[in-house]
N, C-alpha and C. Protein backbone atom coordinates (compact mmCIF):
# COMPACT_ATOMS: atom_id res chain seq x y z
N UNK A 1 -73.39 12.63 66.45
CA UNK A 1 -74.07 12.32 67.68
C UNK A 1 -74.91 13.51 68.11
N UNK A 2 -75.58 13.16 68.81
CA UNK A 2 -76.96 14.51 69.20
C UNK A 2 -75.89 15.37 70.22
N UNK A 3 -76.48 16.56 69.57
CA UNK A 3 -76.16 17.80 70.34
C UNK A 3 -74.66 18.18 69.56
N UNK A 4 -74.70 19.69 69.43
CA UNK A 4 -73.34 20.51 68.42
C UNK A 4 -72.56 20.76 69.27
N UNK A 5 -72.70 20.76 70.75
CA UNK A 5 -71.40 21.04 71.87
C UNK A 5 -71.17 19.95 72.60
N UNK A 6 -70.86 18.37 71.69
CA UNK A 6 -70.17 17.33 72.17
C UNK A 6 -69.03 17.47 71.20
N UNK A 7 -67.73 16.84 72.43
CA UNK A 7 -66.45 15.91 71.55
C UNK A 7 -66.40 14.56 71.85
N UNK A 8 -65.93 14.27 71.15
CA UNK A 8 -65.59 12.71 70.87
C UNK A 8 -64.35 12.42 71.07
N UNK A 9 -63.79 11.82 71.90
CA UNK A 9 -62.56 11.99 72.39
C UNK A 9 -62.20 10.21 72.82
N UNK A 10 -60.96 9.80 72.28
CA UNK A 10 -60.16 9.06 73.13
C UNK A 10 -59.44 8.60 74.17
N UNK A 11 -59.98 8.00 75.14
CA UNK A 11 -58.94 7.67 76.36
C UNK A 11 -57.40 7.78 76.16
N UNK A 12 -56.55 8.56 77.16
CA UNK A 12 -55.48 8.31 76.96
C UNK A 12 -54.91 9.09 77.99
N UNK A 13 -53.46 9.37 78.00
CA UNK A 13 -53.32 9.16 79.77
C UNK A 13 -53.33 10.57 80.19
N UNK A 14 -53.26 11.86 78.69
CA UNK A 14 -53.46 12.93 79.40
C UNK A 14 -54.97 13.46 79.60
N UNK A 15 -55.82 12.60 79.48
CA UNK A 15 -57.48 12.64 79.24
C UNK A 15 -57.79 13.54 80.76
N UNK A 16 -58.34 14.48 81.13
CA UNK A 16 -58.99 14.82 82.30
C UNK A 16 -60.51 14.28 82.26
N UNK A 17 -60.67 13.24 82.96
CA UNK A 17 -62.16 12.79 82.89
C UNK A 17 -63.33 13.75 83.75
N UNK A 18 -63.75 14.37 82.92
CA UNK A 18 -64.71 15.31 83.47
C UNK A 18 -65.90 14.59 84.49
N UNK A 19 -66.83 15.38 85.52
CA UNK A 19 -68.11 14.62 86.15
C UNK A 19 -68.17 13.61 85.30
N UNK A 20 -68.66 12.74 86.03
CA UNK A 20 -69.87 11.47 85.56
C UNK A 20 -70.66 10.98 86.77
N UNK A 21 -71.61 11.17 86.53
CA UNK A 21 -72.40 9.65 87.70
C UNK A 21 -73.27 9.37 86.73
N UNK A 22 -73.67 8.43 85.93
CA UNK A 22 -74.43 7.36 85.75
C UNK A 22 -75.76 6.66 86.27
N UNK A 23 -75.27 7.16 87.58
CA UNK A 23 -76.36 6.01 88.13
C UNK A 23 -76.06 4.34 89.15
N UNK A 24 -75.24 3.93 88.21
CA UNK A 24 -74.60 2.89 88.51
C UNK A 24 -73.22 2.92 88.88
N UNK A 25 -73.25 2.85 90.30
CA UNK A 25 -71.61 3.14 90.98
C UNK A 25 -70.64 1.70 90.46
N UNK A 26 -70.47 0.61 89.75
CA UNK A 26 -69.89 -0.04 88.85
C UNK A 26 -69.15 0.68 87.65
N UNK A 27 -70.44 0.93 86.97
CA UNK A 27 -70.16 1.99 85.45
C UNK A 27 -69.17 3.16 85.68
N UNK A 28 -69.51 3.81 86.91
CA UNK A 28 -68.93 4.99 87.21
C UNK A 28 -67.08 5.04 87.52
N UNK A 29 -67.63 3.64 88.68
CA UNK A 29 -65.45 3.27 89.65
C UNK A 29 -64.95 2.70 88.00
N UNK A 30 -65.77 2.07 87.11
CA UNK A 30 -64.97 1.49 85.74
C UNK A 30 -63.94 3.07 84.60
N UNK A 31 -65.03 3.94 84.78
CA UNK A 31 -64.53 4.80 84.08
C UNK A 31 -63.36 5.52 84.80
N UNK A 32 -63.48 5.86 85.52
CA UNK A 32 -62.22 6.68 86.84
C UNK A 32 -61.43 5.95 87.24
N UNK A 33 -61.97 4.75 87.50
CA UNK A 33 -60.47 3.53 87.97
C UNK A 33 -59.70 2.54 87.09
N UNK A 34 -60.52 2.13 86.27
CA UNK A 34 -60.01 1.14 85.32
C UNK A 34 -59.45 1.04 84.38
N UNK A 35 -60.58 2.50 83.32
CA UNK A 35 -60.42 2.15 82.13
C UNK A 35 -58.74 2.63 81.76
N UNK A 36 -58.45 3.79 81.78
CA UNK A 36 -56.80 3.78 81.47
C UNK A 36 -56.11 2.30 81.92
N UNK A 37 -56.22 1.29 82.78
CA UNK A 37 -55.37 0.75 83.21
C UNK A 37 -55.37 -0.29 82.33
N UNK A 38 -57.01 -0.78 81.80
CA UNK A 38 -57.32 -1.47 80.84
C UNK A 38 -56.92 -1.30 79.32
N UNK A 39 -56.71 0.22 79.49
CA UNK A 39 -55.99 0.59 77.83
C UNK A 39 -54.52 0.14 77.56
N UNK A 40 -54.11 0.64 78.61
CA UNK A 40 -52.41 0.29 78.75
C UNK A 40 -52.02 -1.15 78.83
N UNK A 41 -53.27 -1.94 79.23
CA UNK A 41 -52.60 -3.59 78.92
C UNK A 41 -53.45 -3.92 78.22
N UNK A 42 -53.82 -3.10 76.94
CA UNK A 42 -54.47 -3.43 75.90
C UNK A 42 -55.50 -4.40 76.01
N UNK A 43 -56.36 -4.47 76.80
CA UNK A 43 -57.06 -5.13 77.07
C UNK A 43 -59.03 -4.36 76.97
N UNK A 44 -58.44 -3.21 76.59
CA UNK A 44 -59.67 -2.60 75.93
C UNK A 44 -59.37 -1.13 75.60
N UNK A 45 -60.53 -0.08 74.76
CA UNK A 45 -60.22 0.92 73.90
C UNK A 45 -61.64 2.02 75.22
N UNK A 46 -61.65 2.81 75.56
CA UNK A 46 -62.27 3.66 75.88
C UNK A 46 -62.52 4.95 74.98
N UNK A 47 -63.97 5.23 74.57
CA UNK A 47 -64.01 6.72 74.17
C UNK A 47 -65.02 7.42 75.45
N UNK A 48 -64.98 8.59 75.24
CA UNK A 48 -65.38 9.39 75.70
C UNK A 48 -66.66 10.55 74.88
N UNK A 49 -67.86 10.97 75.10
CA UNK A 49 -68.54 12.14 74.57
C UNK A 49 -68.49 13.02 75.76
N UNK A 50 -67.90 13.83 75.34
CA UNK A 50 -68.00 15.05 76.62
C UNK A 50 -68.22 16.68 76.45
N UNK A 51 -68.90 17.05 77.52
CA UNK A 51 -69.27 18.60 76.78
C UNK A 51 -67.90 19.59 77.43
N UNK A 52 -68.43 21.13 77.54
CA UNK A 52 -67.55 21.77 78.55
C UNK A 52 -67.69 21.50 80.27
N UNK A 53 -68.67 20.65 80.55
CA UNK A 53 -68.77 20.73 81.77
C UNK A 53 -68.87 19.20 82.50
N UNK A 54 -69.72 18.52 81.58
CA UNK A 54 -69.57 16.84 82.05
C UNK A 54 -68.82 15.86 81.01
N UNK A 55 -68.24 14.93 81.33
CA UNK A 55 -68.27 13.48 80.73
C UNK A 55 -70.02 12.99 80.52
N UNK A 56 -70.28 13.46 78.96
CA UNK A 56 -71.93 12.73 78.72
C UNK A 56 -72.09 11.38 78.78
N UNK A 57 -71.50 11.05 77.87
CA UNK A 57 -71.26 8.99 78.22
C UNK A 57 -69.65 8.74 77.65
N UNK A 58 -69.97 7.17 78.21
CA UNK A 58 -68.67 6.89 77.69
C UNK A 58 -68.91 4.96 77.04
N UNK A 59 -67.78 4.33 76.62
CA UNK A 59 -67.93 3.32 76.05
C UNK A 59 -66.58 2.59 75.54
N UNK A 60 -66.47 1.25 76.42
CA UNK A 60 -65.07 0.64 76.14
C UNK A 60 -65.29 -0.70 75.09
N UNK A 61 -64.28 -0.88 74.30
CA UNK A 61 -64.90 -1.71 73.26
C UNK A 61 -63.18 -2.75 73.45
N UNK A 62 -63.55 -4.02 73.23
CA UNK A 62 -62.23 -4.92 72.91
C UNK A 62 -62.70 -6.19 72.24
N UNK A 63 -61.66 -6.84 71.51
CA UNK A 63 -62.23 -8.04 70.54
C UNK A 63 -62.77 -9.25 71.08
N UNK A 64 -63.27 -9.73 70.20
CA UNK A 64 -64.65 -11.04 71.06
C UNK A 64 -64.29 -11.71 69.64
N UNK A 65 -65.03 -12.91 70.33
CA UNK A 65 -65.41 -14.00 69.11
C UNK A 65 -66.74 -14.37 69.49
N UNK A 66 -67.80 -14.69 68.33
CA UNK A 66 -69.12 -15.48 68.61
C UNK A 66 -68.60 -16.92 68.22
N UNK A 67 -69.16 -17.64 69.35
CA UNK A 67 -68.97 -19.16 69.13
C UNK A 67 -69.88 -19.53 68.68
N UNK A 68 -70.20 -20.53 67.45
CA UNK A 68 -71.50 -21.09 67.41
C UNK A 68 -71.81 -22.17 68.29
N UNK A 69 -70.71 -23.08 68.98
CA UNK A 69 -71.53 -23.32 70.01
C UNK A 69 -72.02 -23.14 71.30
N UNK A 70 -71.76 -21.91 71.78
CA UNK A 70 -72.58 -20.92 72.48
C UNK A 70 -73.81 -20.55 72.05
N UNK A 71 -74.32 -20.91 71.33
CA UNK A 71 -75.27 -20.38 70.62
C UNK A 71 -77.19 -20.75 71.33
N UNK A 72 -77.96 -20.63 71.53
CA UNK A 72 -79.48 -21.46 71.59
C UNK A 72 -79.66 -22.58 71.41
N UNK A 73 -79.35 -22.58 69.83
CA UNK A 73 -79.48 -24.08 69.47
C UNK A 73 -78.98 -24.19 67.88
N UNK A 74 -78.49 -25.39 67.36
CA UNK A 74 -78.37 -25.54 65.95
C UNK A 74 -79.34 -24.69 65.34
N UNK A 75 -80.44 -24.88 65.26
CA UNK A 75 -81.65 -24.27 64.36
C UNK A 75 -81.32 -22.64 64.53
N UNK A 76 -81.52 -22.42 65.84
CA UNK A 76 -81.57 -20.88 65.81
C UNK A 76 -80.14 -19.67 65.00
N UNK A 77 -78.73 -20.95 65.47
CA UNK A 77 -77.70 -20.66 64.60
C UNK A 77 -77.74 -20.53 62.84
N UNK A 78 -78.68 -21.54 62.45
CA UNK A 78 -78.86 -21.76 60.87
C UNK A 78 -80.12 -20.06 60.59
N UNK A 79 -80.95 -19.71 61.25
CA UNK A 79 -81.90 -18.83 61.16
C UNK A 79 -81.21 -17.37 61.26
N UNK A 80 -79.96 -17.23 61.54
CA UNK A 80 -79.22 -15.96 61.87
C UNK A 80 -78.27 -15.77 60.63
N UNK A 81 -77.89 -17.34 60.45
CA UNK A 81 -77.18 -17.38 59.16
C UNK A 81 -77.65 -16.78 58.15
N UNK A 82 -78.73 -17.27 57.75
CA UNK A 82 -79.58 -17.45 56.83
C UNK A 82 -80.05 -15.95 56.71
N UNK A 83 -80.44 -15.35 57.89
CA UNK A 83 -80.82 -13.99 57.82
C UNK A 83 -80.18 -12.83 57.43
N UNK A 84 -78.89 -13.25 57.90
CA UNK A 84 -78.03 -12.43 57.28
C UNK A 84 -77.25 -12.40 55.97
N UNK A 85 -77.74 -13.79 55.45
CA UNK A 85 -76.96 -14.24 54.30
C UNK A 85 -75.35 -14.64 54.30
N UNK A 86 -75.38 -15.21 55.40
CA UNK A 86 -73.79 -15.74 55.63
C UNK A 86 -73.85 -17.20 54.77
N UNK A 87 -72.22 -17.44 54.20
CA UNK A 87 -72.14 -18.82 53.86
C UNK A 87 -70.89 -18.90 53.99
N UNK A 88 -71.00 -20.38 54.55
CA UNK A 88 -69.11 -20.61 55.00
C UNK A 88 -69.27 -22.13 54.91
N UNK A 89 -68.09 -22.45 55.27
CA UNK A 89 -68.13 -24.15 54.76
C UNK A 89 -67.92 -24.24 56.28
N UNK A 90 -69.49 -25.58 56.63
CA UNK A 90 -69.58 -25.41 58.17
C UNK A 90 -68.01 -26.32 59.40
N UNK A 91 -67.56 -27.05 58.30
CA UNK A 91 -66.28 -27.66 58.92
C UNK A 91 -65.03 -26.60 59.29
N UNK A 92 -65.15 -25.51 58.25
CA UNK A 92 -64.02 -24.76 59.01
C UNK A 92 -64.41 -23.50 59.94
N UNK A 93 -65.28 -23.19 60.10
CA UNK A 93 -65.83 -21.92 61.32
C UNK A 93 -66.90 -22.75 62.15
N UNK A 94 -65.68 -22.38 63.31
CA UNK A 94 -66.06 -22.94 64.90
C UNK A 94 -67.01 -21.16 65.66
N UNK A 95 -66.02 -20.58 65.30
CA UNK A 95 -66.61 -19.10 65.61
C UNK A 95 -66.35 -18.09 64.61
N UNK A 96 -66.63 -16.78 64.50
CA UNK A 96 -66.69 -15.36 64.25
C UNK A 96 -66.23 -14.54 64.72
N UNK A 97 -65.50 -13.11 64.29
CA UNK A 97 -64.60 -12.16 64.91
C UNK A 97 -65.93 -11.12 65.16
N UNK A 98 -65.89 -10.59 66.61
CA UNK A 98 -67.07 -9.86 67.16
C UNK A 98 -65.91 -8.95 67.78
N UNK A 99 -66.87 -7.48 68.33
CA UNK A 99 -66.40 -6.33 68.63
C UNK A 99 -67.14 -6.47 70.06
N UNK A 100 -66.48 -6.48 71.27
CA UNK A 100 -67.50 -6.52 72.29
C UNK A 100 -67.51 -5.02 73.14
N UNK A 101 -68.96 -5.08 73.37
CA UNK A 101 -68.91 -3.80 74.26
C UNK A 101 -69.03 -3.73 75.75
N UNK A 102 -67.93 -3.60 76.22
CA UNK A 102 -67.31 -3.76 77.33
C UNK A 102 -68.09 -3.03 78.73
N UNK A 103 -68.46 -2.06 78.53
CA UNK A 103 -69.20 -0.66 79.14
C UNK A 103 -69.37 0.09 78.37
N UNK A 104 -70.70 0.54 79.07
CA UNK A 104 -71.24 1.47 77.56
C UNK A 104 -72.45 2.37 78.89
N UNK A 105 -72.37 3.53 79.34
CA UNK A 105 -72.63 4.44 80.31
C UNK A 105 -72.80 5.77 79.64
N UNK A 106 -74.32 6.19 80.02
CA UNK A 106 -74.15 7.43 80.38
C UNK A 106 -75.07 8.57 81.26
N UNK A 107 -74.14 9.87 81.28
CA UNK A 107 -74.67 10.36 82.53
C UNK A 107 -75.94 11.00 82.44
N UNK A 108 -76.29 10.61 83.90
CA UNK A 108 -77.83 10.30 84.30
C UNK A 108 -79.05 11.90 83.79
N UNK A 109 -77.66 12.91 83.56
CA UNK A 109 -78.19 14.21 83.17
C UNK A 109 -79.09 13.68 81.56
N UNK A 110 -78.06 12.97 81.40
CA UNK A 110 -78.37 12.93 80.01
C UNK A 110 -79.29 11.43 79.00
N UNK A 111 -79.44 10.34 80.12
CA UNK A 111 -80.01 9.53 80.01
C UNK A 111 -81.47 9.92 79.21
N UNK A 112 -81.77 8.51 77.96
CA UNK A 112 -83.27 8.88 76.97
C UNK A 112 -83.00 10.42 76.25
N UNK A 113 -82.00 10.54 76.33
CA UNK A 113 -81.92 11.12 74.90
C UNK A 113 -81.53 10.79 73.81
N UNK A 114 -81.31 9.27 73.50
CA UNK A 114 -80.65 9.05 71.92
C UNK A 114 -79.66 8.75 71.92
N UNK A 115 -78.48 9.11 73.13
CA UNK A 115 -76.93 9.31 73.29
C UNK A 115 -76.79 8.01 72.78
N UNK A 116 -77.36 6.71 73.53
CA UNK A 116 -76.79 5.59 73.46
C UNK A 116 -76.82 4.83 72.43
N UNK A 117 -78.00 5.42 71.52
CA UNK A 117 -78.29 4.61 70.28
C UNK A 117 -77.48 4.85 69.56
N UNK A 118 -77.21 6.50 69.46
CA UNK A 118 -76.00 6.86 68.79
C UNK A 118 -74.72 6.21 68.74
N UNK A 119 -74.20 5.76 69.71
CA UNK A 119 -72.66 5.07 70.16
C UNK A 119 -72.96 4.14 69.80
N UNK A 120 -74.19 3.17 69.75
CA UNK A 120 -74.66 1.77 69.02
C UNK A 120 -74.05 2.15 67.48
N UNK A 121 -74.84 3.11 67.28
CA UNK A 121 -74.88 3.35 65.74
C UNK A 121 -73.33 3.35 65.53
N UNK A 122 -72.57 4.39 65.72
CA UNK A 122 -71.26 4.95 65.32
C UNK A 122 -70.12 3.63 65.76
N UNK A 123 -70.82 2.40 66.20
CA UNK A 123 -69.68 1.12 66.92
C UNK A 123 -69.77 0.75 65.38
N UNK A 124 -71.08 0.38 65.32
CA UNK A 124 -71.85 -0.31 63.57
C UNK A 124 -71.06 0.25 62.35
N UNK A 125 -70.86 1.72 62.33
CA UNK A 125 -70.32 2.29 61.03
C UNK A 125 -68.94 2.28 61.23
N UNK A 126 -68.09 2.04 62.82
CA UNK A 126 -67.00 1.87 62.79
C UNK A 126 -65.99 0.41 61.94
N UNK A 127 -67.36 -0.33 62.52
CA UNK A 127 -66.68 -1.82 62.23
C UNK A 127 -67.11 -2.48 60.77
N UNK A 128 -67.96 -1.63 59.82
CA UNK A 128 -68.66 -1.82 58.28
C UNK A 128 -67.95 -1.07 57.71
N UNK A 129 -68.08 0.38 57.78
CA UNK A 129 -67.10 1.31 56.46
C UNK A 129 -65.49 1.20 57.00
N UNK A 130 -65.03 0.79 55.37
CA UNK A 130 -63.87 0.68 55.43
C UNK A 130 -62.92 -0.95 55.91
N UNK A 131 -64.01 -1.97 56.70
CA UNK A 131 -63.89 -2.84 57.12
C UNK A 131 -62.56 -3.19 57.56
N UNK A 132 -62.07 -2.35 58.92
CA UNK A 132 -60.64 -2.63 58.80
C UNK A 132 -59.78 -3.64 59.64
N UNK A 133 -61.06 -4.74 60.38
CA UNK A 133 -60.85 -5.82 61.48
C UNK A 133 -61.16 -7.08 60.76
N UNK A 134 -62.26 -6.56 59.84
CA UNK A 134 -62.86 -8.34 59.36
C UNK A 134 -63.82 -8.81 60.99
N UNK A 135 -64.62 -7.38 61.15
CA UNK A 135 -65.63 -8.02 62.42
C UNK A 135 -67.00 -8.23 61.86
N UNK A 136 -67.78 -9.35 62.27
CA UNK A 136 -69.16 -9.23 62.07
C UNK A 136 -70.05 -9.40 62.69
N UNK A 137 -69.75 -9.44 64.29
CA UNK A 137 -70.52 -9.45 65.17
C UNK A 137 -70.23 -8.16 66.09
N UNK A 138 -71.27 -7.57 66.80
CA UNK A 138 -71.52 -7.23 68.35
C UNK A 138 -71.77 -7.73 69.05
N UNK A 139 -70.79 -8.18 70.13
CA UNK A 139 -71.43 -8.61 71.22
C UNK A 139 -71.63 -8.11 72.86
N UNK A 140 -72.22 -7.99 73.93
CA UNK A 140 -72.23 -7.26 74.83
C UNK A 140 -73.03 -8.17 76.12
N UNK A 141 -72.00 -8.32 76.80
CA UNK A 141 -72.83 -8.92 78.58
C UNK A 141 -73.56 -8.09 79.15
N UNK A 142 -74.61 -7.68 78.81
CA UNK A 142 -75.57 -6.77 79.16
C UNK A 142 -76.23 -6.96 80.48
N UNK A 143 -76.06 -5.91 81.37
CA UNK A 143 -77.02 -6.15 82.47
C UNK A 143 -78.26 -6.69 82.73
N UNK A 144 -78.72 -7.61 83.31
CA UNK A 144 -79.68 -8.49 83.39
C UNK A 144 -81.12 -7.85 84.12
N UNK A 145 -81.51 -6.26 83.51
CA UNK A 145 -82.74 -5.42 83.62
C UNK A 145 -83.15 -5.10 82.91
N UNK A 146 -84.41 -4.94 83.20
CA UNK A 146 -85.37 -4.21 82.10
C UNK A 146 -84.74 -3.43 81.47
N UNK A 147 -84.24 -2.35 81.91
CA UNK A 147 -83.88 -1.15 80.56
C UNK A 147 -82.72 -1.55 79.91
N UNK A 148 -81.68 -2.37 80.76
CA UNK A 148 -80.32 -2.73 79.60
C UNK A 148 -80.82 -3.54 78.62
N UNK A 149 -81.46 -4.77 79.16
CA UNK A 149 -82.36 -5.41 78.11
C UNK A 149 -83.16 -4.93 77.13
N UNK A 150 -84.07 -3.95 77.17
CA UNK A 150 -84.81 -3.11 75.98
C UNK A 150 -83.80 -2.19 75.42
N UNK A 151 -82.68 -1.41 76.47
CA UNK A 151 -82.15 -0.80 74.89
C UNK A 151 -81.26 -1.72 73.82
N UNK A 152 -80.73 -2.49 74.14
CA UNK A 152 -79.78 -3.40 73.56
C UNK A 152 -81.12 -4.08 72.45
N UNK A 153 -81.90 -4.49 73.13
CA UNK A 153 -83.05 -5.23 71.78
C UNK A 153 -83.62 -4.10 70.94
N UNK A 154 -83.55 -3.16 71.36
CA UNK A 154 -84.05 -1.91 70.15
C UNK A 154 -83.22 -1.71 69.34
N UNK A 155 -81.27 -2.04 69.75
CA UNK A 155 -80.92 -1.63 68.80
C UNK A 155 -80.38 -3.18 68.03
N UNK A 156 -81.09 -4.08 67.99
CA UNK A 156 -81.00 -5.16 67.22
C UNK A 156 -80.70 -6.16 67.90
N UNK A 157 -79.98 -6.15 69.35
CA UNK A 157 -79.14 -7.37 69.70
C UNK A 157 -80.39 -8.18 70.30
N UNK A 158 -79.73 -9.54 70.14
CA UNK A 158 -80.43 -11.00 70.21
C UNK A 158 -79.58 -11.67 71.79
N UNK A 159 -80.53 -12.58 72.67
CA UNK A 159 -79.21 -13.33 73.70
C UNK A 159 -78.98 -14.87 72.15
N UNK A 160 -77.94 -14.76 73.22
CA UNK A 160 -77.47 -16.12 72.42
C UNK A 160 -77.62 -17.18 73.17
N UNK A 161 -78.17 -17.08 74.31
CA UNK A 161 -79.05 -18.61 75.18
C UNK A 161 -79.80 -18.18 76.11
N UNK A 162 -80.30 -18.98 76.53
CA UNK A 162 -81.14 -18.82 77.08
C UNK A 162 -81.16 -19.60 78.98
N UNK A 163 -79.62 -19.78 78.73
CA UNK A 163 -79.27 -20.30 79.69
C UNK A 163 -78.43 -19.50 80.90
N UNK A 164 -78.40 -17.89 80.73
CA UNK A 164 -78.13 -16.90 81.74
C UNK A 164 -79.45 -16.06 82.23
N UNK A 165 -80.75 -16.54 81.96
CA UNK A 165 -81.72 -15.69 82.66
C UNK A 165 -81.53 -15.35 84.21
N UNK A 166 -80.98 -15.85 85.36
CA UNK A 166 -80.98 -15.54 86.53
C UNK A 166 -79.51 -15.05 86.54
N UNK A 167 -78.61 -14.53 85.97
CA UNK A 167 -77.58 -14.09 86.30
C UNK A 167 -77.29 -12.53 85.72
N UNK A 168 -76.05 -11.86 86.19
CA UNK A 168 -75.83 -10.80 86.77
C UNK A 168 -76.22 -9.98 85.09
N UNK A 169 -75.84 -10.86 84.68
CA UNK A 169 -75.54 -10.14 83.23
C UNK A 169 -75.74 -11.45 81.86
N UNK A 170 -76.36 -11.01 80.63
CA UNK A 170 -77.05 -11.76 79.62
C UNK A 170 -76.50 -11.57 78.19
N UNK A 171 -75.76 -12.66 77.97
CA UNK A 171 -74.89 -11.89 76.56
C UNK A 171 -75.72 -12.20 75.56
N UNK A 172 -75.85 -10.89 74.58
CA UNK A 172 -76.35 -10.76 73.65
C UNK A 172 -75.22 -10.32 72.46
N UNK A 173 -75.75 -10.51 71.13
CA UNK A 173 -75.20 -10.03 70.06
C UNK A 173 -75.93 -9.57 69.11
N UNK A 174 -75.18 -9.08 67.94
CA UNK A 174 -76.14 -8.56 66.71
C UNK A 174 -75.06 -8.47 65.42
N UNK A 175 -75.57 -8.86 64.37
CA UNK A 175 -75.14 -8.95 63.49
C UNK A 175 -74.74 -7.72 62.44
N UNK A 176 -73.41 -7.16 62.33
CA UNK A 176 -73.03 -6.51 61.45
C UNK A 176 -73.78 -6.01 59.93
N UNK A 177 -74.06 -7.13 59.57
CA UNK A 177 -74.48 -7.37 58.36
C UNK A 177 -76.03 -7.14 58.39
N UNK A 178 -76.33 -6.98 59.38
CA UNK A 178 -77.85 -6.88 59.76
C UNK A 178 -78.51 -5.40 59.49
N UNK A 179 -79.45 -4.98 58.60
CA UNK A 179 -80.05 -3.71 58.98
C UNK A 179 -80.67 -3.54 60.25
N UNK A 180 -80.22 -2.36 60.52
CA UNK A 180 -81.28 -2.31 61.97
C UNK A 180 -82.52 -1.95 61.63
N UNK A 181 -83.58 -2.45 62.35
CA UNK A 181 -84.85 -2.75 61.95
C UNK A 181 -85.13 -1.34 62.69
């Protein structure tokens, strides 16, 4: 990840969570209030990048499924297939094992530098080398703005309808198997 005086660190209960503000007082009460509580009823994984002085970002990840019928539409489902070179016998997969990203923040010191693409990247090489879930999707309820929307499409992800444009948040995914363009 950018920069030689980050760690990479795991949530856990003797963690001292260094500064953060973000930006977004949501992102922020999630990391300080939640996320341990969310670890402990296993209900999601928190890491941490942090220097000697701030929490740089952070990012909670827990298991998802892509439904295909959640999807756009038949066609657009067969065009993702196809793109990725998936084949399955369509009677027995209703859905797909996906990695979802739960929150994914970081601080505002450090915002447009790369941080986030990076944690994109390092989710990607978590869930390909070594393959130790059998995941092949990302998926993520992404905030419904301009910039959550452009970074998430830069780093490959697609919505899967088109039927959350006026709401809080727009789930998108991206395919494992996918080079990032």
């Amino acid at each position: 990840m950018a920069g030689t005086d980050l760690r990479f660190i795991r949530l856990s209960k003797d963690t001292k969570i260094k500064p953060f503000v973000s930006g977004d007082p949501d992102l922020d009460s999630y990391l300080f209030d939640d996320a341990e509580r969310y670890q402990e009823q296993l209900l999601s994984v928190t890491y941490i990048l942090e220097n000697d002085k701030n929490t740089v970002a952070y990012f909670s990840l827990s298991n998802d499924r892509l439904l295909i019928a959640d999807m756009k539409s038949k066609t657009f489902w067969k065009k993702i297939a196809s793109k990725i070179g998936l084949h399955f016998e369509k009677r027995n997969r209703k859905s797909f094992p996906a990695v979802k990203i739960g929150r994914l923040a970081t601080h505002s010191d450090y915002q447009s530098k790369g941080i986030g693409d990076s944690i994109v990247s390092w989710i990607r090489q978590s869930f390909t080398d070594g393959n130790k879930t059998g995941c092949l999707f990302i998926t993520v309820d992404a905030y419904n703005n301009e910039r959550a929307i452009k970074f998430y499409e830069k780093n490959g992800f697609e919505f899967m309808t088109d039927n959350s444009e006026n709401d809080k948040t727009r789930l998108m995914f991206t395919s494992l198997l996918r080079k990032q363009e």
